[in-house]
N, C-alpha and C. Protein backbone atom coordinates (compact mmCIF):
# COMPACT_ATOMS: atom_id res chain seq x y z
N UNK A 1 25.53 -7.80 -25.10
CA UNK A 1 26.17 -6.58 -24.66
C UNK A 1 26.90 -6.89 -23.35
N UNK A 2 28.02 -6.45 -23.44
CA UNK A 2 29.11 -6.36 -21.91
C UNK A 2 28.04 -6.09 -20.98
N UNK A 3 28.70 -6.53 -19.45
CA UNK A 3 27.62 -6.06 -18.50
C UNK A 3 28.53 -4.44 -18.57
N UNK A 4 29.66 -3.83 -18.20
CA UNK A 4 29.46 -3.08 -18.07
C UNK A 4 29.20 -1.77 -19.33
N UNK A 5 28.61 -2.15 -20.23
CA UNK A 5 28.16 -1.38 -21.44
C UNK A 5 26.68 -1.07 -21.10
N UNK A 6 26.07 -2.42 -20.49
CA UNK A 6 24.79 -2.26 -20.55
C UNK A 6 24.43 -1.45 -19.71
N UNK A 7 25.22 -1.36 -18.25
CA UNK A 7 25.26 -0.14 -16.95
C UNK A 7 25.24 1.09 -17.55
N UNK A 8 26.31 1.10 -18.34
CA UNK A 8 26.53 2.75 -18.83
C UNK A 8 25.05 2.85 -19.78
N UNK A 9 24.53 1.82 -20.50
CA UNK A 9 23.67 1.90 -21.34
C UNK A 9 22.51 2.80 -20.74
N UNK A 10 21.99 1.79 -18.96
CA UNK A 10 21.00 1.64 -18.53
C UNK A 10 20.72 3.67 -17.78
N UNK A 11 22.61 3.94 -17.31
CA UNK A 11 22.52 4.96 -16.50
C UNK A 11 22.35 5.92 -17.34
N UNK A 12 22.66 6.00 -18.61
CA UNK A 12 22.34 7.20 -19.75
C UNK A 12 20.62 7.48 -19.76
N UNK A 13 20.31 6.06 -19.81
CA UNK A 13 18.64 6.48 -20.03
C UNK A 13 18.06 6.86 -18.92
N UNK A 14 18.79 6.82 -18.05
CA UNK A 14 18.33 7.40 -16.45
C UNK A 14 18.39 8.66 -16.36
N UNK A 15 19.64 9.56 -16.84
CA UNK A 15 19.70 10.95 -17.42
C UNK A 15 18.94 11.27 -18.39
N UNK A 16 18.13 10.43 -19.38
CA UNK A 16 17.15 11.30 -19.96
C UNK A 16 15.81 11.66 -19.23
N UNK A 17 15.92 12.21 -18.16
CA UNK A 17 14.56 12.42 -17.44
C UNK A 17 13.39 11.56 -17.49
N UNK A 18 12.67 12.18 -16.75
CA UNK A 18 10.80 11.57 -16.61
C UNK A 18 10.08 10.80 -17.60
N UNK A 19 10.69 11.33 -19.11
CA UNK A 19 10.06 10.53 -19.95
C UNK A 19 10.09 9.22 -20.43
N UNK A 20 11.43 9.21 -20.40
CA UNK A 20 12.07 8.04 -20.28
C UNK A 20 11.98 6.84 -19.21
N UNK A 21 11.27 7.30 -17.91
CA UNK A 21 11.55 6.43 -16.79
C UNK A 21 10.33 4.92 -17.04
N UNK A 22 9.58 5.26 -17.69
CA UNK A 22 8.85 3.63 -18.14
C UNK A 22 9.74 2.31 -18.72
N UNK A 23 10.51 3.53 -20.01
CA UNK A 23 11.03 2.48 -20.76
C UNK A 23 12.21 2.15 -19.91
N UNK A 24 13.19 2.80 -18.98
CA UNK A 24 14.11 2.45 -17.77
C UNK A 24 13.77 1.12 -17.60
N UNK A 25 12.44 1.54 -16.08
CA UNK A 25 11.97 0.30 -15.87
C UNK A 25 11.68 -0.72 -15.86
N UNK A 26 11.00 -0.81 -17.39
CA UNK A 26 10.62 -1.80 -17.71
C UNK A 26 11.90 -2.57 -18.38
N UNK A 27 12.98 -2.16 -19.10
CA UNK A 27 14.28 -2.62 -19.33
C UNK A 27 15.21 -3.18 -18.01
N UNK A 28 14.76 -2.25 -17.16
CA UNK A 28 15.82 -2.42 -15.92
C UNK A 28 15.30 -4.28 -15.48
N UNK A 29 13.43 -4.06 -14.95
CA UNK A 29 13.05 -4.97 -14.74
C UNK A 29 13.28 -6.96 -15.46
N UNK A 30 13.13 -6.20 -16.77
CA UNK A 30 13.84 -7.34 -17.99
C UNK A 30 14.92 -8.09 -17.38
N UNK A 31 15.95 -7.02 -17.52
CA UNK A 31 17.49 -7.20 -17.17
C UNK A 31 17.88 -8.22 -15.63
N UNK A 32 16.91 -7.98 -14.56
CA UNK A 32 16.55 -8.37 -13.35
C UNK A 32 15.79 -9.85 -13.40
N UNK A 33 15.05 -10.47 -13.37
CA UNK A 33 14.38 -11.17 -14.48
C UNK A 33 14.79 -12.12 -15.27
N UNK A 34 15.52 -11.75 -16.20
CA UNK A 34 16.70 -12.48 -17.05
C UNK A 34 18.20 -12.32 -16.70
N UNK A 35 18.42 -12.61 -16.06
CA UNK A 35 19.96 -12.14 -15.29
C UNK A 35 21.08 -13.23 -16.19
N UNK A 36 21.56 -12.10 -17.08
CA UNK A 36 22.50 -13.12 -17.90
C UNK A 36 23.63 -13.76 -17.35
N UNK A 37 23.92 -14.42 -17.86
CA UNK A 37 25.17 -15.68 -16.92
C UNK A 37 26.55 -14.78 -17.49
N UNK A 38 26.98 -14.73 -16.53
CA UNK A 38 28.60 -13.52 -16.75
C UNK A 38 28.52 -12.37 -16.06
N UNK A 39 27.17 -12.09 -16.02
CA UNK A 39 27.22 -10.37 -15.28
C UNK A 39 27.30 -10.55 -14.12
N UNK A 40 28.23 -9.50 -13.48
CA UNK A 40 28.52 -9.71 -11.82
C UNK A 40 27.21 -9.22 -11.17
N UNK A 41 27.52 -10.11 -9.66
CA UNK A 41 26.36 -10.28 -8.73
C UNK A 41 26.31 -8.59 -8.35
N UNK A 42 27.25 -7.96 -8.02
CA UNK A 42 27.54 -6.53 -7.68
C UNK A 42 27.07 -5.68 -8.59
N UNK A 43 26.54 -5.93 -9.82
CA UNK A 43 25.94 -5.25 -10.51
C UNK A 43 24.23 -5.00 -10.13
N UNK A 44 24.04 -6.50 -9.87
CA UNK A 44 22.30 -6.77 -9.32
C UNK A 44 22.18 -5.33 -8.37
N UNK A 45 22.35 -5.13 -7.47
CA UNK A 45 22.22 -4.09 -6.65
C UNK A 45 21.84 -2.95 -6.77
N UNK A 46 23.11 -2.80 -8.26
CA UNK A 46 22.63 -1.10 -8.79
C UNK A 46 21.33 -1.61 -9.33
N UNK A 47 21.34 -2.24 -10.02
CA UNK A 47 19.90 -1.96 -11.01
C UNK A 47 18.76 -2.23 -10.35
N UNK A 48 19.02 -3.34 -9.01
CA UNK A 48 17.77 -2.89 -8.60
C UNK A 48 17.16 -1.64 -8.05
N UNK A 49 18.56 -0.92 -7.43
CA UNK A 49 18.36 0.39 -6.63
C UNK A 49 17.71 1.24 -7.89
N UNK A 50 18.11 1.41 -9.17
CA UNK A 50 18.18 1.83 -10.46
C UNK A 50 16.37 1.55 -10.52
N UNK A 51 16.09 0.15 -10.36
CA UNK A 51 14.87 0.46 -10.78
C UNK A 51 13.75 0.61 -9.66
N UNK A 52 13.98 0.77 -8.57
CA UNK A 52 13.90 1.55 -7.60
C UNK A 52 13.12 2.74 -7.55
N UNK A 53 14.24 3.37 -8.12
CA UNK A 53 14.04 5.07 -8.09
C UNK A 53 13.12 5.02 -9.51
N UNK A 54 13.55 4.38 -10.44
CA UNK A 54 12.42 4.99 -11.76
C UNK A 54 11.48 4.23 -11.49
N UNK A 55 10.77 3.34 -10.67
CA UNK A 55 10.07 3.08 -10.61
C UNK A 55 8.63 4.00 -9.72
N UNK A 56 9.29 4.92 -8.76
CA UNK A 56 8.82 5.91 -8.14
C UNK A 56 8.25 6.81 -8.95
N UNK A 57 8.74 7.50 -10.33
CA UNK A 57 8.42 8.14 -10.95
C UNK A 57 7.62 7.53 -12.14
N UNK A 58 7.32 6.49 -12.22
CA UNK A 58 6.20 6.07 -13.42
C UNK A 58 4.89 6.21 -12.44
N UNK A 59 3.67 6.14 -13.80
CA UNK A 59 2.27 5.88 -12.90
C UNK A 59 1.83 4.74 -12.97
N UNK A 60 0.66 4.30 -12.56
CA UNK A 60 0.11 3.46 -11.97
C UNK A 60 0.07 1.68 -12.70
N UNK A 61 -0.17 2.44 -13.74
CA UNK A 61 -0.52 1.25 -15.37
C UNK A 61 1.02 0.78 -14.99
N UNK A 62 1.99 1.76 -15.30
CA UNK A 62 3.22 1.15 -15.37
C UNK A 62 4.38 0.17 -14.64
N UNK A 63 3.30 0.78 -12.95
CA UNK A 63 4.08 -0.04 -11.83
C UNK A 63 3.07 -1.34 -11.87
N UNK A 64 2.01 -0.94 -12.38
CA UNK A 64 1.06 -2.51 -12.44
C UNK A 64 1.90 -3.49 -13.19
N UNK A 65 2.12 -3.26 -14.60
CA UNK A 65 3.28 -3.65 -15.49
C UNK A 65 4.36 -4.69 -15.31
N UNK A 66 5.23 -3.63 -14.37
CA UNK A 66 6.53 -3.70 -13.30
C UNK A 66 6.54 -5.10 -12.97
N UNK A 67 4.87 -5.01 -12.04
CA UNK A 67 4.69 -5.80 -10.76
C UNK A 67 4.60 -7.36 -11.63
N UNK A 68 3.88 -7.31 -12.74
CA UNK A 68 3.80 -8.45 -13.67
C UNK A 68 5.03 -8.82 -14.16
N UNK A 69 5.83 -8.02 -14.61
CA UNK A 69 6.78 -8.76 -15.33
C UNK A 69 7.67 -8.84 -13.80
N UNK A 70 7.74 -8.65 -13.17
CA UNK A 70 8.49 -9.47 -11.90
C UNK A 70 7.66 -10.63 -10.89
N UNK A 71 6.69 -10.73 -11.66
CA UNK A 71 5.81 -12.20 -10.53
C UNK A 71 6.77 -12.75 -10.37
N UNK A 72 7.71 -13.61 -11.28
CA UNK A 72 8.71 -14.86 -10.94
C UNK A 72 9.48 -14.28 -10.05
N UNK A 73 9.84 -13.19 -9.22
CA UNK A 73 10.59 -13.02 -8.56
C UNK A 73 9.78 -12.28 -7.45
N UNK A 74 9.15 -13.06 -6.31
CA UNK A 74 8.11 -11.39 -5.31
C UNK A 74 8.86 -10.86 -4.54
N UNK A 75 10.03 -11.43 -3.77
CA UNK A 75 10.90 -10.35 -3.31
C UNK A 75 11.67 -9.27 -3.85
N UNK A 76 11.85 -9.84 -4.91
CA UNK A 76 12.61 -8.25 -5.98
C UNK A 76 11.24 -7.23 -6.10
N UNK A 77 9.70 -8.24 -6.33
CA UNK A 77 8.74 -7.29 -6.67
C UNK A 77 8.89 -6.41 -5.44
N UNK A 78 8.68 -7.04 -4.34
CA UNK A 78 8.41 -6.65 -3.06
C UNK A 78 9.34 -5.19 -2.71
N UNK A 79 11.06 -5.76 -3.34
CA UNK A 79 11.84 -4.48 -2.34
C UNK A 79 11.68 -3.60 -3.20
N UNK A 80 11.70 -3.60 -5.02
CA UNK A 80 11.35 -2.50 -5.83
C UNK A 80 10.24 -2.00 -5.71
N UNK A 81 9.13 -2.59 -5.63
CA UNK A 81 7.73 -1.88 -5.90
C UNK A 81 7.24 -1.88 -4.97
N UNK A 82 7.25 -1.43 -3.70
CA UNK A 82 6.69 -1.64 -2.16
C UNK A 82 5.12 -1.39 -2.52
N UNK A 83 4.11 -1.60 -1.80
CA UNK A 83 2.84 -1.22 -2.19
C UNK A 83 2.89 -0.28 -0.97
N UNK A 84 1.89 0.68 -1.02
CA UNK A 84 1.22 1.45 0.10
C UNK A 84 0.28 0.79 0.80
N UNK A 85 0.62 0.69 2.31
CA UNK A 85 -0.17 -0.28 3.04
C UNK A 85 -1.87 0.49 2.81
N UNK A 86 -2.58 -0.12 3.02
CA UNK A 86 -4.12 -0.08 3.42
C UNK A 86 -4.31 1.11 4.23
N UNK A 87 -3.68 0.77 5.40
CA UNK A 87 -3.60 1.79 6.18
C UNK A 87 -2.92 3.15 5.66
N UNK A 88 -2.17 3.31 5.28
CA UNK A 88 -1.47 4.58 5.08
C UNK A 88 -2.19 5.21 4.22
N UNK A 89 -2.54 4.56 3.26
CA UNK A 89 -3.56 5.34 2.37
C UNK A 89 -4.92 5.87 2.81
N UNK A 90 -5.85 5.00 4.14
CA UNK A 90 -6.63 5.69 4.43
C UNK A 90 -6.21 6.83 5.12
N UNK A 91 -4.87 6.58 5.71
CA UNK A 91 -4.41 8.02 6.70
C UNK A 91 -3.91 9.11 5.96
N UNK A 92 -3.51 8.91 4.91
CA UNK A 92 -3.41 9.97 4.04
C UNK A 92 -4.70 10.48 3.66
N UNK A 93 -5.37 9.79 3.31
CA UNK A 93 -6.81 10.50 2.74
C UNK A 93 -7.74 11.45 3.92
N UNK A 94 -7.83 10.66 4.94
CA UNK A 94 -7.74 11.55 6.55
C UNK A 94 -7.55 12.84 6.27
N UNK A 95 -6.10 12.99 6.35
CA UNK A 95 -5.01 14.03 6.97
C UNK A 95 -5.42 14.86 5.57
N UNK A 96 -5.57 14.67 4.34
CA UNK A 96 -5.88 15.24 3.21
C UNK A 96 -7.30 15.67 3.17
N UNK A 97 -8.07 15.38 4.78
CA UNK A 97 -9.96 15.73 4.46
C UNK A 97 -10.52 15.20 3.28
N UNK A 98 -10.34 14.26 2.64
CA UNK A 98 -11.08 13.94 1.59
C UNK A 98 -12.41 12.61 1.69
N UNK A 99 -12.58 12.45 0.97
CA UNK A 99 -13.86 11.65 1.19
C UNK A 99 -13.07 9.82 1.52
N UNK A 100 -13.14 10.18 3.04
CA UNK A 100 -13.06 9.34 3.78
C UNK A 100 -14.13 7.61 4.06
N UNK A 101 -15.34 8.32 4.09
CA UNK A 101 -16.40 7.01 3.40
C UNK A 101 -16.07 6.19 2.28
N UNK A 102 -15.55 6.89 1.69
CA UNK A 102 -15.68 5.78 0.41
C UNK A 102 -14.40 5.18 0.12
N UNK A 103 -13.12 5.50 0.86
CA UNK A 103 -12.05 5.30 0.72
C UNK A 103 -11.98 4.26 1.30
N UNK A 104 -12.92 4.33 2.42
CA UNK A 104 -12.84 3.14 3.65
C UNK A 104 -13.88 2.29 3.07
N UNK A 105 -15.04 2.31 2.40
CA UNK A 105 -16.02 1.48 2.01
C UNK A 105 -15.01 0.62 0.95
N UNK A 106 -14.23 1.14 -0.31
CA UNK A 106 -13.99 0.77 -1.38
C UNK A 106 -12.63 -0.09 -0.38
N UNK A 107 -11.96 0.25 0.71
CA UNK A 107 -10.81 -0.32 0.91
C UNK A 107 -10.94 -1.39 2.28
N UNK A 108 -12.59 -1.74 2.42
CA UNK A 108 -13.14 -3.29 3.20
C UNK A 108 -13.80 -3.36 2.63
N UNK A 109 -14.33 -3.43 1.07
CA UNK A 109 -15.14 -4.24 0.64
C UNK A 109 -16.57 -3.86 0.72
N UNK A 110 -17.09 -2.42 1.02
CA UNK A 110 -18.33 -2.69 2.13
C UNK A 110 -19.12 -1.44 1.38
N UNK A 111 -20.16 -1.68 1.84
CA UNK A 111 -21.58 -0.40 1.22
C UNK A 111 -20.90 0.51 1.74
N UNK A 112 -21.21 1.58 0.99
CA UNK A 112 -20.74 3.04 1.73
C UNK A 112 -21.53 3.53 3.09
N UNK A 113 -22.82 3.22 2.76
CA UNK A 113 -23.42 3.25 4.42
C UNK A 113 -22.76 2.62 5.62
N UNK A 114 -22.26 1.02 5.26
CA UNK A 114 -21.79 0.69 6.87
C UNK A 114 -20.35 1.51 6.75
N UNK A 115 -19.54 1.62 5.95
CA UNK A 115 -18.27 2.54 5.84
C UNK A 115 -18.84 4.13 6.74
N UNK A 116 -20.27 4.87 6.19
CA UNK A 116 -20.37 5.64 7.24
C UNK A 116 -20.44 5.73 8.61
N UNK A 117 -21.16 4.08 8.73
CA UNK A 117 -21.39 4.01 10.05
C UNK A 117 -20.12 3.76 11.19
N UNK A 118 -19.44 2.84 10.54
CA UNK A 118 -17.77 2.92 11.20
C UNK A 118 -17.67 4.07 11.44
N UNK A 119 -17.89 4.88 10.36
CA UNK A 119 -17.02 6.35 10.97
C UNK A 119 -18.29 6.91 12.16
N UNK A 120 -18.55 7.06 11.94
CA UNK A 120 -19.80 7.47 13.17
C UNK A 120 -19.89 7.04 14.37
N UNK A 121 -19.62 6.25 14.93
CA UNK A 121 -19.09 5.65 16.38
C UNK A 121 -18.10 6.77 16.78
N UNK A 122 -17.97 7.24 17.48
CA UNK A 122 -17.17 8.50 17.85
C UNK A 122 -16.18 7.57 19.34
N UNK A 123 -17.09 6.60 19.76
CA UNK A 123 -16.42 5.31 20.80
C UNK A 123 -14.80 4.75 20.28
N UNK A 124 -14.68 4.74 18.86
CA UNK A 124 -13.99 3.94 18.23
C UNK A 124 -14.03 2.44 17.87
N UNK A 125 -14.74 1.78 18.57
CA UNK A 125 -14.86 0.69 18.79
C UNK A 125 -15.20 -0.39 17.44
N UNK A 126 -16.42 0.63 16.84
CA UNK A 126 -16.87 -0.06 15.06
C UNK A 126 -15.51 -0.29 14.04
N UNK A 127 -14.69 1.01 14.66
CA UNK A 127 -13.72 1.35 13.32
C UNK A 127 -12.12 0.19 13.64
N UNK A 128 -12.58 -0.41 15.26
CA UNK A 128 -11.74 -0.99 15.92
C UNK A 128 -11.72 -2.45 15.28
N UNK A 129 -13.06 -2.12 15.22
CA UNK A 129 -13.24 -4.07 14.71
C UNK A 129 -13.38 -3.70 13.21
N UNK A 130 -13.20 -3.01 12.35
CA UNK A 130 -13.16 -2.70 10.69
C UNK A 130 -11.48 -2.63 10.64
N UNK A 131 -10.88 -2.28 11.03
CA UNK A 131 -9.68 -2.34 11.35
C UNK A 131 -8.70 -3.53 11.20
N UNK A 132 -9.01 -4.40 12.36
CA UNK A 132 -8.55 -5.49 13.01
C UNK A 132 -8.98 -6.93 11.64
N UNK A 133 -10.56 -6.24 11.27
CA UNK A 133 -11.04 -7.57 10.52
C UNK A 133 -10.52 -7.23 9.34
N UNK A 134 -9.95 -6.05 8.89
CA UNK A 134 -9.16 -6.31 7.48
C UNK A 134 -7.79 -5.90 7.76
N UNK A 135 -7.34 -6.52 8.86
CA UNK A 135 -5.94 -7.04 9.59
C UNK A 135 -5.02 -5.46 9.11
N UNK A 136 -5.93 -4.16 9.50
CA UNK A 136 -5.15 -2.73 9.21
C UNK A 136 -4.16 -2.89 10.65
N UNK A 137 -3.09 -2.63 10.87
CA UNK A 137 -2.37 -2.54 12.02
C UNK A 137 -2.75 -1.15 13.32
N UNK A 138 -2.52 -1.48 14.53
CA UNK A 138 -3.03 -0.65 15.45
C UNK A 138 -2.00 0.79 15.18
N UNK A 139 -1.16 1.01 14.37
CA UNK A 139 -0.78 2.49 13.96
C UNK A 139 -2.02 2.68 13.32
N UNK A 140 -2.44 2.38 12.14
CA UNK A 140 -3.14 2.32 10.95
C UNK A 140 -4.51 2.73 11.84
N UNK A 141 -5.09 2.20 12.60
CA UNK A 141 -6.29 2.64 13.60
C UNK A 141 -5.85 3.49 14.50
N UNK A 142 -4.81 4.11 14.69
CA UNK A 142 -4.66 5.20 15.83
C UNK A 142 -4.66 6.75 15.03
N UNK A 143 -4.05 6.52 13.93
CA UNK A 143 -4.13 7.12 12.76
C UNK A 143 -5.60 7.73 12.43
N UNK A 144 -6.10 6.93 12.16
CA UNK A 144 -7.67 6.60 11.73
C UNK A 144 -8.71 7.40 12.88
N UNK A 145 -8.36 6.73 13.59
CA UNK A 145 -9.46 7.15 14.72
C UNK A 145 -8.97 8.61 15.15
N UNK A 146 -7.88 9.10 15.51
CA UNK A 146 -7.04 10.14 15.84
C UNK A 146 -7.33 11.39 15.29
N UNK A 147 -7.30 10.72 13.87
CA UNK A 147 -8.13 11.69 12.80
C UNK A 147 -9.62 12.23 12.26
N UNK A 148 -10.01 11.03 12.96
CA UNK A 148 -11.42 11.13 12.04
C UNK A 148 -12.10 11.67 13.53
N UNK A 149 -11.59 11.55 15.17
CA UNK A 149 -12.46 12.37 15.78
C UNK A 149 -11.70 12.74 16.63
N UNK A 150 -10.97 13.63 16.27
CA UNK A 150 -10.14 14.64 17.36
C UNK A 150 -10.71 14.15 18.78
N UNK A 151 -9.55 13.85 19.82
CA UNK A 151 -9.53 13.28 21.33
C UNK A 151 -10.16 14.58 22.01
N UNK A 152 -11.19 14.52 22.82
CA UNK A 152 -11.93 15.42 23.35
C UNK A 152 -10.91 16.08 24.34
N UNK A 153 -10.62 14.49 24.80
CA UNK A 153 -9.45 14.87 26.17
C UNK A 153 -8.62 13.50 26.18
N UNK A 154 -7.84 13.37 27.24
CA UNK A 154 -6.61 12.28 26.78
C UNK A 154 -7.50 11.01 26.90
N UNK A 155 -8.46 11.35 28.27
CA UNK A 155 -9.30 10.14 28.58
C UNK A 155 -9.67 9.53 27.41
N UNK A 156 -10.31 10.08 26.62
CA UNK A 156 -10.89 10.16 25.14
C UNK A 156 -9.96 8.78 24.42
N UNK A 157 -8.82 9.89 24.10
CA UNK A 157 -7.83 9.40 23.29
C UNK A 157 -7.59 7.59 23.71
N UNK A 158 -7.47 7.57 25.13
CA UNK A 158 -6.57 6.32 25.15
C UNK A 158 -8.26 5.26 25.38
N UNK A 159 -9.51 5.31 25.77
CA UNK A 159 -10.41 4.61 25.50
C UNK A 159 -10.45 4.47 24.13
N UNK A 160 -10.15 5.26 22.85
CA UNK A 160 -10.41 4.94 21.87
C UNK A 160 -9.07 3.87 20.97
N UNK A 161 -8.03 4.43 21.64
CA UNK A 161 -7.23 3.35 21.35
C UNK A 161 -6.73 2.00 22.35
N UNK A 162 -7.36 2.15 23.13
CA UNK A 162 -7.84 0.97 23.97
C UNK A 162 -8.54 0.08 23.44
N UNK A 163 -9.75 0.33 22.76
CA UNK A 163 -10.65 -0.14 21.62
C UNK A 163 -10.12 -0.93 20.65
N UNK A 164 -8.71 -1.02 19.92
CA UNK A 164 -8.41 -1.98 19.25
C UNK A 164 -7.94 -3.07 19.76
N UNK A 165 -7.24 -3.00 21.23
CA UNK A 165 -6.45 -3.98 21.87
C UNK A 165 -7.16 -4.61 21.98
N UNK A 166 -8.57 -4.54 22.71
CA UNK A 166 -9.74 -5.35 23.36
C UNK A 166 -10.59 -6.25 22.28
N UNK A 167 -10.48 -5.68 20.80
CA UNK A 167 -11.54 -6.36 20.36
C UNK A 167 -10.51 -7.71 19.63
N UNK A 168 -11.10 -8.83 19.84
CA UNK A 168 -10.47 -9.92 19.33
C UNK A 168 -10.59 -10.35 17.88
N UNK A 169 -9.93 -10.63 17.39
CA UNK A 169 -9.49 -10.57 15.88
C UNK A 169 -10.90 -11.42 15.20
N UNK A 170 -10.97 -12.68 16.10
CA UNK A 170 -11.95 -14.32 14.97
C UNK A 170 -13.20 -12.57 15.33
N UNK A 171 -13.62 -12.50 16.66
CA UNK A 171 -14.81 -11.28 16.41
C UNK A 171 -15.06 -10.39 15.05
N UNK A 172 -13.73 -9.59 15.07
CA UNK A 172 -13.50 -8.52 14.21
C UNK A 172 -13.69 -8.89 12.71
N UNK A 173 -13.00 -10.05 12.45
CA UNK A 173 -12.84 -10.81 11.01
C UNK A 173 -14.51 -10.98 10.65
N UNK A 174 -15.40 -12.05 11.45
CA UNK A 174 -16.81 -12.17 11.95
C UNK A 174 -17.85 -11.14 10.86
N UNK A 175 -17.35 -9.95 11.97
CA UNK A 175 -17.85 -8.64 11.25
C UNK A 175 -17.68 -8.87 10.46
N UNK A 176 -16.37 -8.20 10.33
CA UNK A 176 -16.49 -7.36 8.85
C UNK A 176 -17.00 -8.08 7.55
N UNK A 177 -16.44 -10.04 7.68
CA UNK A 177 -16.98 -10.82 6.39
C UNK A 177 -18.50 -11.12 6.88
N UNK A 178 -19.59 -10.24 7.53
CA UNK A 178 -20.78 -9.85 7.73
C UNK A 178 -21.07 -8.70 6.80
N UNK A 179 -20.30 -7.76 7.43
CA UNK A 179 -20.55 -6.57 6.18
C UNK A 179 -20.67 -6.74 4.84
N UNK A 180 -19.39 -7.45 4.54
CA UNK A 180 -19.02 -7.79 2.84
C UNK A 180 -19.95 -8.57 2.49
N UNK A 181 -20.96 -9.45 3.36
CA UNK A 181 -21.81 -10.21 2.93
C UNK A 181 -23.07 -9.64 2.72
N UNK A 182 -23.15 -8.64 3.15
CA UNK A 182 -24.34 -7.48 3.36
C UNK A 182 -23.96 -7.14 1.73
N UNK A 183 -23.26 -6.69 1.24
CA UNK A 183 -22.76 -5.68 0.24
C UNK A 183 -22.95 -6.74 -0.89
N UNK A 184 -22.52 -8.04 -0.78
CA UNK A 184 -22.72 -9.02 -2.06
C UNK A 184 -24.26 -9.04 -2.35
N UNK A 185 -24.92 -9.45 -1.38
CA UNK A 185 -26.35 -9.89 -1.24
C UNK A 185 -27.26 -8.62 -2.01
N UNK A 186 -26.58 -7.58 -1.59
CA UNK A 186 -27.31 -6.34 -2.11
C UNK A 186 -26.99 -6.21 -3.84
């Protein structure tokens, strides 16, 4: 097929809505992938932008999918299928009040008890070095901590985010593959 047949091909199935956006994808991804010899470089662009956007609208199975049939390529995986950092997802779950223990247990590896106990330090300091040792970035812990114990007063606030600067990473790492070793053993 012409490249530009296959564009018009690809943008029609883009107008058939939501239902359609798997089989998009996963065509778009193909097309990306196998990049036939003749089709202009200026085309690459749209379709990645193309699979882009339908890739936003599939679920989970499907961007898993995605992510496979683009291994041979991880920067295309990378700019199409961004993952949600570690962090953002616990800060969403935060800001959403939801069960925060287990989000954080299931997302270091760790018993749900020491996941409570991080949160329980009201210092910041536990959640500083849980943080740091599964290399979450100091937004990602200001976030975290910000949320999980409202700053009494500013003093508050900046000792607790003081708390990540101070604790040193080989420490933090230490931990936490302590914890995870706690959690295997068990």
């Amino acid at each position: 097929m012409a490249a530009s047949q296959k564009l018009t091909h690809l943008l029609q199935l883009a107008d058939q809505g939501p239902a359609l956006r798997a089989a998009l994808a996963e065509e778009v991804a193909e097309l990306l992938t196998h990049w036939p010899e003749g089709y202009p470089e200026s085309m690459r662009g749209i379709c990645e932008a193309l699979l882009a956007k339908a890739a936003r609208d599939v679920d989970q199975p499907t961007r898993a999918r995605l992510r496979v049939q683009l291994y041979s390529d991880p920067e295309l995986s990378h700019r199409v299928l961004p993952r949600e950092s570690a962090g953002h997802q616990l800060g969403a779950t935060a800001r959403r009040d939801e069960d925060l223990v287990t989000a954080l247990a299931e997302n270091l590896a760790v018993e749900r008890r020491v996941a409570a106990h991080i949160l329980g330090d009201e210092s910041g300091v536990t959640l500083a070095l849980a943080c740091k040792g599964a290399h979450l970035d100091r937004a990602a812990f200001s976030a975290l901590a910000l949320l999980t114990w409202p700053a009494r007063d500013r003093v508050h606030a900046f000792a607790m985010l003081d708390a990540y600067d101070t604790v040193p990473v080989s420490e933090a790492t230490r931990v936490v593959r302590g914890w995870r070793e706690g959690r295997a053993a068990a």
